[in-house]
Protein backbone atom coordinates (compact mmCIF):
# COMPACT_ATOMS: atom_id res chain seq x y z
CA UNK A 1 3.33 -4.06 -26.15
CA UNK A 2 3.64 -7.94 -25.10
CA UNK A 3 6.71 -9.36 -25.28
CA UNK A 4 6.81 -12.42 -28.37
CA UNK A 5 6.62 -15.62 -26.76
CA UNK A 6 10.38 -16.90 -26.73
CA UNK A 7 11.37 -13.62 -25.04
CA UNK A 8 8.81 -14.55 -22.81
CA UNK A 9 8.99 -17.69 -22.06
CA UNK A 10 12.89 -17.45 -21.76
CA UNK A 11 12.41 -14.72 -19.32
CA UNK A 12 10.19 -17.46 -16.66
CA UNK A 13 11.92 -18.99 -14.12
CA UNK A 14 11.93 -22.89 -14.46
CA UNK A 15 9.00 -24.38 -13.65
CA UNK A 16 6.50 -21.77 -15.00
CA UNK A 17 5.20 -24.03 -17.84
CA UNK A 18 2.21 -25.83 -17.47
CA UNK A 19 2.16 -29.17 -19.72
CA UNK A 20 2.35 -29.29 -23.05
CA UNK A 21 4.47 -25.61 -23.23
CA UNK A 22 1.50 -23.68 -22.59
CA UNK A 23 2.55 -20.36 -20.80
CA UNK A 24 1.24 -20.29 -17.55
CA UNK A 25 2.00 -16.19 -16.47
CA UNK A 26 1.76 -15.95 -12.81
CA UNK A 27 -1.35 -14.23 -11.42
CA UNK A 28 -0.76 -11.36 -8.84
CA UNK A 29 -2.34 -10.63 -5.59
CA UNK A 30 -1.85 -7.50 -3.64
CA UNK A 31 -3.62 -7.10 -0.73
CA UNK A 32 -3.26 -3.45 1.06
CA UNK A 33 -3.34 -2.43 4.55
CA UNK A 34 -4.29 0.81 5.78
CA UNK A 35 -2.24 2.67 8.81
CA UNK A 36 -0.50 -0.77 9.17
CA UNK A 37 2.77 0.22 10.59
CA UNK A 38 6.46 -0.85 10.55
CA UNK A 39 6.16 -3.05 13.93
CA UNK A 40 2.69 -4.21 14.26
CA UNK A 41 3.43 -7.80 12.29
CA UNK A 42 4.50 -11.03 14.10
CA UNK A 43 7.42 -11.03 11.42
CA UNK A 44 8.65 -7.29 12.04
CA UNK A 45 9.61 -8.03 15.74
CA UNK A 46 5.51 -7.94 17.41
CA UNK A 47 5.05 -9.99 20.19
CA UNK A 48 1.50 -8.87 21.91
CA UNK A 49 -0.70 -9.22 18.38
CA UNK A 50 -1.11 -12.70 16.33
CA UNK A 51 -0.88 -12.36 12.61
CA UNK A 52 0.07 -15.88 11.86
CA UNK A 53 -1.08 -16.01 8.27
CA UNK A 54 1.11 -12.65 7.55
CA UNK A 55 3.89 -13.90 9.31
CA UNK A 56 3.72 -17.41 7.25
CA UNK A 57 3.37 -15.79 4.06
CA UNK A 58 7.09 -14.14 5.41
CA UNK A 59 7.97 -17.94 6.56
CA UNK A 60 7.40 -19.22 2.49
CA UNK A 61 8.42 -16.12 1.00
CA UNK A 62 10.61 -12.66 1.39
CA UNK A 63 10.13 -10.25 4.18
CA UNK A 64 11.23 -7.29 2.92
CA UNK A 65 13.29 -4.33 5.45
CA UNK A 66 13.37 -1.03 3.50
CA UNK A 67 10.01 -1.35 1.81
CA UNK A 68 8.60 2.17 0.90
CA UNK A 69 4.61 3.64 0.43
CA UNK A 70 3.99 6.00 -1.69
CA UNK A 71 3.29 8.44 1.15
CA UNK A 72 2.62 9.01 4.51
CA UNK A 73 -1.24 9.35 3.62
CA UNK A 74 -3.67 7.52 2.07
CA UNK A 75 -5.08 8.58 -1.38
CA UNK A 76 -1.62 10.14 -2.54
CA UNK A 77 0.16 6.49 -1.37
CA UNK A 78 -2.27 4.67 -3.58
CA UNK A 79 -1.73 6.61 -6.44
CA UNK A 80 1.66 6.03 -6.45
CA UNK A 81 1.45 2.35 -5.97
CA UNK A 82 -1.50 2.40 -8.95
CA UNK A 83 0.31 4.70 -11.52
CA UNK A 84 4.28 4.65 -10.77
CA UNK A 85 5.34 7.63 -10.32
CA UNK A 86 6.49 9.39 -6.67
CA UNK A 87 4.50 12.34 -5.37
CA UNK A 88 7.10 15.14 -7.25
CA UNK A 89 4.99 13.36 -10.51
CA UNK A 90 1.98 11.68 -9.47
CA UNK A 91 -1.43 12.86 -9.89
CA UNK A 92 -2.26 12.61 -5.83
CA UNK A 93 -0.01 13.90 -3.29
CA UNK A 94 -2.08 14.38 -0.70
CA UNK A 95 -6.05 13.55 0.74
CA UNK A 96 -7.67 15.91 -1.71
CA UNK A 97 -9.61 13.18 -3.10
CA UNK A 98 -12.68 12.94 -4.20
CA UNK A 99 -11.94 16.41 -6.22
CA UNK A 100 -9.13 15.32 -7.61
CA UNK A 101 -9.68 11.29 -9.72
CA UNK A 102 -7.20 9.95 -12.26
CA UNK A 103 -7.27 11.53 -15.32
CA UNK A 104 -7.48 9.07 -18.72
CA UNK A 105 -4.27 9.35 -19.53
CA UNK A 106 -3.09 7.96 -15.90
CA UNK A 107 -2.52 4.19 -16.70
CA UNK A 108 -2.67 2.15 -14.16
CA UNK A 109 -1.35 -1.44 -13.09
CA UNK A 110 -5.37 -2.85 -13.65
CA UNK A 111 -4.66 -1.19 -17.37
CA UNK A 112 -1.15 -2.87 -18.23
CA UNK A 113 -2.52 -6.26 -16.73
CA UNK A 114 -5.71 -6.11 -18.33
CA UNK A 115 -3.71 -5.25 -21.80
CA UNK A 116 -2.03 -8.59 -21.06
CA UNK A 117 -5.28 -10.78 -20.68
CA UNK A 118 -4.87 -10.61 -16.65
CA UNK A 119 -9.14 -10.56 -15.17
CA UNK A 120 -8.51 -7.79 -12.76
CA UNK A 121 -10.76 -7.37 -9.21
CA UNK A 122 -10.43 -4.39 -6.71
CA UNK A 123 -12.38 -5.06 -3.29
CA UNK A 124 -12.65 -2.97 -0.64
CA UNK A 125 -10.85 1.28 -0.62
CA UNK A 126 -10.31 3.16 -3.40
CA UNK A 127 -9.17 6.69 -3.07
CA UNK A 128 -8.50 8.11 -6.55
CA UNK A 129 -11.80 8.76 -8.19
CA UNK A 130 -15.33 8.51 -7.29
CA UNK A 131 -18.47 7.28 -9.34
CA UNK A 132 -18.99 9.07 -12.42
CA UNK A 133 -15.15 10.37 -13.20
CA UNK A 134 -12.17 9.35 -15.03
CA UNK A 135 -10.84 7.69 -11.71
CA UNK A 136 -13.72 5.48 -11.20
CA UNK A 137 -11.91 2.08 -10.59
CA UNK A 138 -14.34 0.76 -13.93
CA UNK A 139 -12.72 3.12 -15.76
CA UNK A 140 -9.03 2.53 -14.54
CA UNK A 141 -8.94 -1.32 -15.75
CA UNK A 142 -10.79 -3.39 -13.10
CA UNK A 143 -13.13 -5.89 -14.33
CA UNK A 144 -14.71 -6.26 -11.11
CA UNK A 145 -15.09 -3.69 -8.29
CA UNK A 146 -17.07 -4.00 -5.18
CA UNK A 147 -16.04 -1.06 -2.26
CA UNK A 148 -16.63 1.91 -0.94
CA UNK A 149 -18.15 5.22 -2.42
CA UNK A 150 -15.44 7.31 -1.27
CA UNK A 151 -11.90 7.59 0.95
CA UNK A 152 -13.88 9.25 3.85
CA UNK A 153 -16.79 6.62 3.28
CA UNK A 154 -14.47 3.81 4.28
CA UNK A 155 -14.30 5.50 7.37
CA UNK A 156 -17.47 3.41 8.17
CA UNK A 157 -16.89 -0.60 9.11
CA UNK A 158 -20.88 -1.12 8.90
CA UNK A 159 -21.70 0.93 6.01
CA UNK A 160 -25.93 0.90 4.72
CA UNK A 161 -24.37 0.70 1.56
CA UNK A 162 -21.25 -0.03 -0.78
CA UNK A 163 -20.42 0.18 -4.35
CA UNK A 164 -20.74 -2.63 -7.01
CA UNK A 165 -19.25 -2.23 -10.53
CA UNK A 166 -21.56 0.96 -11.55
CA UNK A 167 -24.05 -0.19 -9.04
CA UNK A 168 -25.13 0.44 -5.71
CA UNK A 169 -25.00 -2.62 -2.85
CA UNK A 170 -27.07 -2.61 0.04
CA UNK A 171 -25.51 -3.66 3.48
CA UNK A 172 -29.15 -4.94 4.54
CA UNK A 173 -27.28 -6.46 8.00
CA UNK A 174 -26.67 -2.27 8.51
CA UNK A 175 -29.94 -1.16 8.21
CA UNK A 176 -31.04 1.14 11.11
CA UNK A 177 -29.17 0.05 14.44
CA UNK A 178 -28.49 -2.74 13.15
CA UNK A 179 -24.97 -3.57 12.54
CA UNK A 180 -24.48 -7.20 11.18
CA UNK A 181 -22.71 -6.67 7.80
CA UNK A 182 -18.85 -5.50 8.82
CA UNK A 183 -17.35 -4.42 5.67
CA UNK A 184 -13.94 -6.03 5.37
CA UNK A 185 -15.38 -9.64 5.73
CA UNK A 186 -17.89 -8.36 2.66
CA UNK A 187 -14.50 -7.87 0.70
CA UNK A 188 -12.74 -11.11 1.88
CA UNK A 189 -16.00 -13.07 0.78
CA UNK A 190 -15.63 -11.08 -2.65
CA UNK A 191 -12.01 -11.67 -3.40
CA UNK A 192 -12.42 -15.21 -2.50
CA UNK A 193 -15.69 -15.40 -4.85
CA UNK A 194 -13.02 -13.98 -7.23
CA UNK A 195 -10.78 -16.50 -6.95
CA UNK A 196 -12.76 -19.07 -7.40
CA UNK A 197 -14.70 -18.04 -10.28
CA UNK A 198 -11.65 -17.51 -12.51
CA UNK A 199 -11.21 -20.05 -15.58
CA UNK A 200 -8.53 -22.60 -15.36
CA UNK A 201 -6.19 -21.15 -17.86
CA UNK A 202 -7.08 -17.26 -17.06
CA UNK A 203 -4.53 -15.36 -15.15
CA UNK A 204 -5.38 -12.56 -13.01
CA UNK A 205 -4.53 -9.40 -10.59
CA UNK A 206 -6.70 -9.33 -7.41
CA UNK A 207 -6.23 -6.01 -5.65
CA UNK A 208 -7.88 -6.28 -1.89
CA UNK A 209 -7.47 -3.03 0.39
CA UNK A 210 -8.61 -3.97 3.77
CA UNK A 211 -9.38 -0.78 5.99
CA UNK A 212 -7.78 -2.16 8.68
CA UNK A 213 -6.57 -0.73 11.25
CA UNK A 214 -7.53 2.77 9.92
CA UNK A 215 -10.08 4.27 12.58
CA UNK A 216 -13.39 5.41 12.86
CA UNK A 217 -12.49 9.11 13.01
CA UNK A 218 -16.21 10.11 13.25
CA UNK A 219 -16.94 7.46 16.07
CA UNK A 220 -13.51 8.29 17.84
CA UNK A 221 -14.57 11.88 17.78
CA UNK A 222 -18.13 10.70 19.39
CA UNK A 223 -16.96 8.14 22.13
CA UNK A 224 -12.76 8.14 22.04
CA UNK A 225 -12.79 4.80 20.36
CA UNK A 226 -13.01 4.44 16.90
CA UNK A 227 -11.55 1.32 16.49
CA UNK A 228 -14.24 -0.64 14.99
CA UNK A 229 -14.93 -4.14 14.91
CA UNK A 230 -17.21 -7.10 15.82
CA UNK A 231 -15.29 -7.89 18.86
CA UNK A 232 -12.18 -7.91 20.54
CA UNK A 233 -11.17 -11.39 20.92
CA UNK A 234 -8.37 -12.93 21.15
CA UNK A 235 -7.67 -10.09 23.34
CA UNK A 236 -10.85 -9.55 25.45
CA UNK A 237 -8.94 -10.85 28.84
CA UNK A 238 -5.82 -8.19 27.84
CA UNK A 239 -5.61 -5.17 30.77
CA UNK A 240 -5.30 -3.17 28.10
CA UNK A 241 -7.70 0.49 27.06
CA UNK A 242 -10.61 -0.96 25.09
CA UNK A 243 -9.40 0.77 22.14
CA UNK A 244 -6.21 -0.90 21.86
CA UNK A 245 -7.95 -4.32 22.51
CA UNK A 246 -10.17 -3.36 19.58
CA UNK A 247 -6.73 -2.25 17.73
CA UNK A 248 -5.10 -5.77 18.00
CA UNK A 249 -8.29 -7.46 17.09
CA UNK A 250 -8.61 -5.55 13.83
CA UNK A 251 -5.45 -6.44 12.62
CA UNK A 252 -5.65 -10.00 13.62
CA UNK A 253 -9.40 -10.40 12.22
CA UNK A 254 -7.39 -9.05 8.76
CA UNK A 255 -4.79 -11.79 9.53
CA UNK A 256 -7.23 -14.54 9.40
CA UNK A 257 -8.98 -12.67 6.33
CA UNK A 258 -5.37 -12.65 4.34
CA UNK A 259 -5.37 -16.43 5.39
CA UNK A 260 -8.72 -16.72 3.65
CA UNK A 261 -7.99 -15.72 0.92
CA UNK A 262 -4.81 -17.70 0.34
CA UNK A 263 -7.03 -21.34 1.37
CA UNK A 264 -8.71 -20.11 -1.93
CA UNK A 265 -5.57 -20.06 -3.90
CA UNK A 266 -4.73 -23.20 -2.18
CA UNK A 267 -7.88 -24.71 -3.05
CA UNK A 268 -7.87 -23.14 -6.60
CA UNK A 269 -4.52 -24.68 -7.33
CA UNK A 270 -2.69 -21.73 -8.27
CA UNK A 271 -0.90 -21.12 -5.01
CA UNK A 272 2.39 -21.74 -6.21
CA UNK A 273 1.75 -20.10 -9.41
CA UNK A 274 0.59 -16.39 -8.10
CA UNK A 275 2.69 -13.98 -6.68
CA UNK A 276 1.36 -12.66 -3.39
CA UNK A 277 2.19 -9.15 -1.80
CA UNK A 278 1.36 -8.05 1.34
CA UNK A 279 1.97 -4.35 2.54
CA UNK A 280 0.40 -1.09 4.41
CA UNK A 281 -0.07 2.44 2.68
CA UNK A 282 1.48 4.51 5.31
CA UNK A 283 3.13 4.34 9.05
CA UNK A 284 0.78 3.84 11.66
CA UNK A 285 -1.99 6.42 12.95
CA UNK A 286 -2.75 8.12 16.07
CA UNK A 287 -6.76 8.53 15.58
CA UNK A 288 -9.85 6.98 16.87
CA UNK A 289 -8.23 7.11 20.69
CA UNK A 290 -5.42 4.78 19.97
CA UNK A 291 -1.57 5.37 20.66
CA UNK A 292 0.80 3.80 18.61
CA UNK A 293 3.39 3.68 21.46
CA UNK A 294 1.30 1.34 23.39
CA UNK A 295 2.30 -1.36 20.24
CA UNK A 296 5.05 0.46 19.40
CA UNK A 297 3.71 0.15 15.99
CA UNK A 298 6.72 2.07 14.20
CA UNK A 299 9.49 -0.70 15.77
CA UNK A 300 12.42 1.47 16.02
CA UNK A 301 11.67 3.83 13.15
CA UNK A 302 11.03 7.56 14.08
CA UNK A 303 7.58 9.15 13.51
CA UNK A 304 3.95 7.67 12.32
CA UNK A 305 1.34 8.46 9.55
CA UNK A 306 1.76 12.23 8.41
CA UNK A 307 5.32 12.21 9.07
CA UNK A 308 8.43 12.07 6.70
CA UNK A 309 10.55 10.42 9.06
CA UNK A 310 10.28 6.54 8.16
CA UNK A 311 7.97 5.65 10.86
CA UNK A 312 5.36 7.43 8.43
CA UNK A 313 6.65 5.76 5.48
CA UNK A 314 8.52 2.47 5.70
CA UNK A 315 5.90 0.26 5.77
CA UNK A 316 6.15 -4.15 6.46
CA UNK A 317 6.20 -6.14 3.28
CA UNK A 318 5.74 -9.65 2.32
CA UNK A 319 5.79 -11.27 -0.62
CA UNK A 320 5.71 -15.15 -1.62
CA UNK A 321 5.98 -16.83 -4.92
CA UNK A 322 6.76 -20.53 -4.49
CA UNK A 323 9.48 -21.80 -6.94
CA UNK A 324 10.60 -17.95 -7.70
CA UNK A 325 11.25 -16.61 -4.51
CA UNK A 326 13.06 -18.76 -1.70
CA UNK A 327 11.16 -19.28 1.91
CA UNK A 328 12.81 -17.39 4.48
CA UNK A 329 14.13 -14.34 2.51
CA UNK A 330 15.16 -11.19 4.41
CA UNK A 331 16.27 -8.68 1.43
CA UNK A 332 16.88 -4.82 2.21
CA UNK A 333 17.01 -3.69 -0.83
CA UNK A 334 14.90 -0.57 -0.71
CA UNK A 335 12.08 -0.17 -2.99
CA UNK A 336 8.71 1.93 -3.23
CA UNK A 337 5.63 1.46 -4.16
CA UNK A 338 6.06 3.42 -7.55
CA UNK A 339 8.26 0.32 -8.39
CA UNK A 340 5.18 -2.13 -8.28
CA UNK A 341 3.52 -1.24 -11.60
CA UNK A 342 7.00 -1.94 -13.63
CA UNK A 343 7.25 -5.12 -11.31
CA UNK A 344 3.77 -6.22 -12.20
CA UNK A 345 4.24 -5.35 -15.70
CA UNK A 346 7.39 -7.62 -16.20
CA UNK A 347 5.79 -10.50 -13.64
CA UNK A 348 3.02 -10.47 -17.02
CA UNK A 349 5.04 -10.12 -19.81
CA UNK A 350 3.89 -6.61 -21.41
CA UNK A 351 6.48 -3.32 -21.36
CA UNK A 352 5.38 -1.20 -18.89
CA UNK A 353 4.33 3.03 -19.84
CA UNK A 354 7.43 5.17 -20.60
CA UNK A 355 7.97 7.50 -18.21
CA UNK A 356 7.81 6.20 -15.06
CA UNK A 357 9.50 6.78 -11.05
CA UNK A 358 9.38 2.94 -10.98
CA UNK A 359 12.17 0.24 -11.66
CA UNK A 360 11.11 -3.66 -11.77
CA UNK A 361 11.97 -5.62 -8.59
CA UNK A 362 12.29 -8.72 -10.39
CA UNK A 363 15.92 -9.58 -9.80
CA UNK A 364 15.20 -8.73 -5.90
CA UNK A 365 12.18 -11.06 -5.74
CA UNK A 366 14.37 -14.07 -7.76
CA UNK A 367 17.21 -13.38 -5.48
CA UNK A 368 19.65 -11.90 -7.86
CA UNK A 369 21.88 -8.27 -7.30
CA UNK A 370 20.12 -5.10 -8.78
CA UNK A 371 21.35 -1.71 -8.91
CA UNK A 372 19.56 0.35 -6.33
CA UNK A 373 17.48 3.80 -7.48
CA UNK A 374 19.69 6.64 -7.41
CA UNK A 375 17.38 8.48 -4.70
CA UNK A 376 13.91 8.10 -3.57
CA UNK A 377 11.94 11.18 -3.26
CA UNK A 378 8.77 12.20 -1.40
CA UNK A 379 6.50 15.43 -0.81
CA UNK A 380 3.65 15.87 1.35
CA UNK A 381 1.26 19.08 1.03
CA UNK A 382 -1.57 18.56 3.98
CA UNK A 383 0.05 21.12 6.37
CA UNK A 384 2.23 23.20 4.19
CA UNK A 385 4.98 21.28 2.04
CA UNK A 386 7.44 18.54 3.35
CA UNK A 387 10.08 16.88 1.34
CA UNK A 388 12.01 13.90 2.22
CA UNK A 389 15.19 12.14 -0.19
CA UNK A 390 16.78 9.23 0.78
CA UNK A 391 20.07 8.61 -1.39
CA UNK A 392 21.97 5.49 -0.35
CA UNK A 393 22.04 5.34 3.10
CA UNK A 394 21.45 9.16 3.63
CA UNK A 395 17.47 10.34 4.31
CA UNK A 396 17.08 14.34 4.44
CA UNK A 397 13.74 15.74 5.34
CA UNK A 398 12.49 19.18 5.36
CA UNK A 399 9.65 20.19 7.39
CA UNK A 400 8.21 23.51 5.31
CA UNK A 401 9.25 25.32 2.42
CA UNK A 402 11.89 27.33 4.68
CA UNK A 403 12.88 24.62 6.61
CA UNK A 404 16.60 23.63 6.49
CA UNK A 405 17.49 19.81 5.21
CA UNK A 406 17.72 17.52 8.36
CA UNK A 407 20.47 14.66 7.17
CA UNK A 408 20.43 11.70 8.53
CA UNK A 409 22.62 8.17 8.13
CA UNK A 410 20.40 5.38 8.16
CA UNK A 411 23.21 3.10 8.46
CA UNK A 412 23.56 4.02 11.93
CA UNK A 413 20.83 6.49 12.93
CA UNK A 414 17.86 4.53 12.05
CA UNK A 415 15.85 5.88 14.24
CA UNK A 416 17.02 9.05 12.60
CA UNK A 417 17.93 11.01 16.15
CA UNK A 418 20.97 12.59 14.80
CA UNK A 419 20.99 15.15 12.32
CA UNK A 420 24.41 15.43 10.65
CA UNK A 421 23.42 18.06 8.12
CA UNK A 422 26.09 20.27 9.54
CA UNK A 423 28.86 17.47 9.55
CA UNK A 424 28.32 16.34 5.93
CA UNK A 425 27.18 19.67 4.00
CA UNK A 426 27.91 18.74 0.66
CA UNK A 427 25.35 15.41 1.44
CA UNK A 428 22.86 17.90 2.19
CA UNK A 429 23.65 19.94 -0.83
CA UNK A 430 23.07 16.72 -3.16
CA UNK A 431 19.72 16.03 -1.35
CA UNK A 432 18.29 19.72 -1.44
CA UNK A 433 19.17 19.48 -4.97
CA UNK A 434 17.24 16.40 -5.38
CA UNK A 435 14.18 18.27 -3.67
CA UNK A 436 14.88 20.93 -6.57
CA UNK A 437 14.41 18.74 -9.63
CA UNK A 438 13.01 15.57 -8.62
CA UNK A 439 9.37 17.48 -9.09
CA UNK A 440 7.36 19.11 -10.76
CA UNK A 441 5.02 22.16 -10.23
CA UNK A 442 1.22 21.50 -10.29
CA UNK A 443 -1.32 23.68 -9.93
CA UNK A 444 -3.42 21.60 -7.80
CA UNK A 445 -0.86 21.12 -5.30
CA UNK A 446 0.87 24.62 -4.96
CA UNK A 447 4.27 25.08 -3.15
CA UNK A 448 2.92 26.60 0.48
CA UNK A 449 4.48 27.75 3.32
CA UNK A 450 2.67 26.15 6.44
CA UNK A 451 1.48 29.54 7.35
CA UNK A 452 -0.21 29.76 4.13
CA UNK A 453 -1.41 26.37 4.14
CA UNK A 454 -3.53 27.05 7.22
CA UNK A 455 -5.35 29.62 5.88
CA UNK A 456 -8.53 29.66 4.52
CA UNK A 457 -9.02 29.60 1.03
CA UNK A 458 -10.86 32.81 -0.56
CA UNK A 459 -14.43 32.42 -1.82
């Protein structure tokens, strides 16, 4: 339900009225990386790849230290960040996509900003429902959607074809050996389009979800590099493996694509009245021949995508919102992605669903104190099932349904290379009771021990 006006208008920071009283609601602009990890930004401490634009949106805005995903995967990560609930509640909590879409009764961010008048666009990878289901992004609250037709689809930087609202879009620049038409510079060109195209007085959510730096898997399979792009400049002269060459260049080609798109909001006028996030679904990948050690893509976090550890799911995260947000911001106030729809949802003016994992960030982004979440929680089914709490300062993980808690005090153990589990027992306790109740059971994603999660399942 939307807020009346006073309460509204009351609840914007000075500044957000447009002449004459008018209420001017922010629009919102998330644009999603994919296997970005912890240390590959400019801002996080990277010093052999440029991402100037990134690192300028963390110059005007807040770079944020304990920023969570969803999970250390793609499709489950997305559906947290999409629906607000962690992976003990959400509908996806692992790849098992496209056999598993959002159901109807999943609302998503699109759906509370589209109840609130927001135009809503989604370019690029969607993960949680394929054409003709409930999940189909059409169906979850985008106006627009122009992507691809499925999560392993996006595998493919010069795909023959992509997805257009209920329609199908010829790459014609792919056609046969040709490859002309590379896919993330289709989606730039579309959010910008989107931009531009929006009335005066219309506010509105852009959602872009660059593939970058995801691999290839198929091509890394085929020739051990499946890091694909038009080129590997600025890094061609680098005595580096051409895979990690490629690597850089994807991420700085995405760079230049984020700066794209904010010379359209620039050029729009509504810079200073949109609030833009930057982040990356998961911790950085080992596929398609590259290494994240050669980056050190996971800073000094322990572990990369798949992994419970932070290094597969503290991810970088900027955000900027001129006039709301100060420039230069460091905050560590840890948040997750399941805290984004509640976020958006108050950024609009509208109440967000009952019953979610997710707590507003507002106060964080305008600088004030908030009370932190009790505990985070995540679980992980791909190779049996993994849990991970962090309460406070204190992170436990368990790797398998037998698997004693591993404790470990981020305060000083970052890189979380001492387990203290046996020092601080009744810590341990408190987080395998967390693991107990902070789920639920579903039968799609049954409790497994690794041993039975490898075999195969009966015919």
């Amino acid at each position: 339900m939307v807020m009346d006006r006073r309460q509204f208008l009351q609840s914007l920071p000075a500044g957000a009225l447009v002449q004459g009283g008018a209420m001017a609601r922010p629009n919102i602009v998330f644009v999603l990386a994919d296997d970005l990890g912890y240390g590959d930004l400019g801002c996080y401490g990277q010093t052999r790849i440029q991402t100037p634009n990134i690192d300028r949106l963390a110059a005007e805005g807040m770079r944020f230290t304990s920023t969570y995903a969803g999970s250390t995967v793609c499709a489950p990560s997305r559906c947290c960040l999409m629906t607000g609930k962690h992976t003990g509640h959400a509908r996806t909590r692992g790849n098992k996509s496209p056999n598993l879409p959002l159901r109807p009764g999943d609302i998503t961010v699109a759906e509370v900003l589209k109840s609130a008048g927001y135009r809503t666009g989604l370019f690029g990878k969607w993960s949680l429902g394929q054409l003709g289901s409930t999940g189909y992004p059409n169906a979850k609250g985008f106006d627009e959607w122009f992507g691809y037709f499925s999560q392993s689809h996006a595998h493919n930087y010069y795909p023959e074809h992509l997805l257009h609202n209920y329609g199908s879009y010829l790459c014609r620049g792919n056609t046969g050996t040709q490859r002309k038409d590379y896919a993330p510079d289709l989606f730039t060109s579309r959010g910008v389009d989107f931009i531009q195209k929006q009335p005066a007085a219309q506010p509105f959510f852009l959602h872009v979800c660059y593939t970058a730096p995801h691999a290839n898997n198929e091509m890394g399979r085929d020739t051990g590099n499946g890091m694909e792009v038009p080129g590997d400049a600025p890094y061609s002269g680098m005595a580096w493996p051409q895979q990690e060459k490629n690597f850089a260049a994807m991420i700085t080609r995405m760079d230049s694509d984020v700066g794209k798109l904010m010379d359209a909001l620039r050029a729009k006028g509504v810079a200073d009245n949109t609030l833009v996030v930057f982040s990356s679904d998961n911790g950085p990948h080992r596929e398609g021949g590259h290494r994240p050690e050669f980056f050190e893509s996971s800073g000094a976090l322990r572990g990369i995508k798949r992994d419970l550890h932070e290094g597969g799911i503290r991810v970088p995260c900027v955000a900027r919102w001129p006039g709301r947000i100060g420039a230069g911001q460091v905050s560590g106030h840890p948040w997750a992605f399941w805290d984004f729809l509640p976020t958006a949802a108050e950024v609009a003016g509208v109440q967000a669903p009952a019953g979610l994992d997710g707590v507003s960030i507002v106060p964080t982004l305008l600088g004030q104190s908030q009370k932190p979440h009790e505990y985070f929680y995540w679980e992980f089914h791909e190779s049996g099932f993994d849990q991970a709490v962090r309460m406070g300062d204190w992170k436990g993980v368990r790797k398998g349904l037998k698997a004693p808690v591993e404790l470990y005090d981020l305060a000083t153990d970052l890189g979380e290379r001492k387990n203290v589990a046996g020092t601080h027992p009744e810590v341990a306790r408190q987080i395998e009771q967390w693991m107990a109740t902070a789920r639920v059971d579903d039968a799609e994603w049954p409790v497994r021990t690794k041993e039975q999660a490898q075999k195969p399942a009966a015919r």
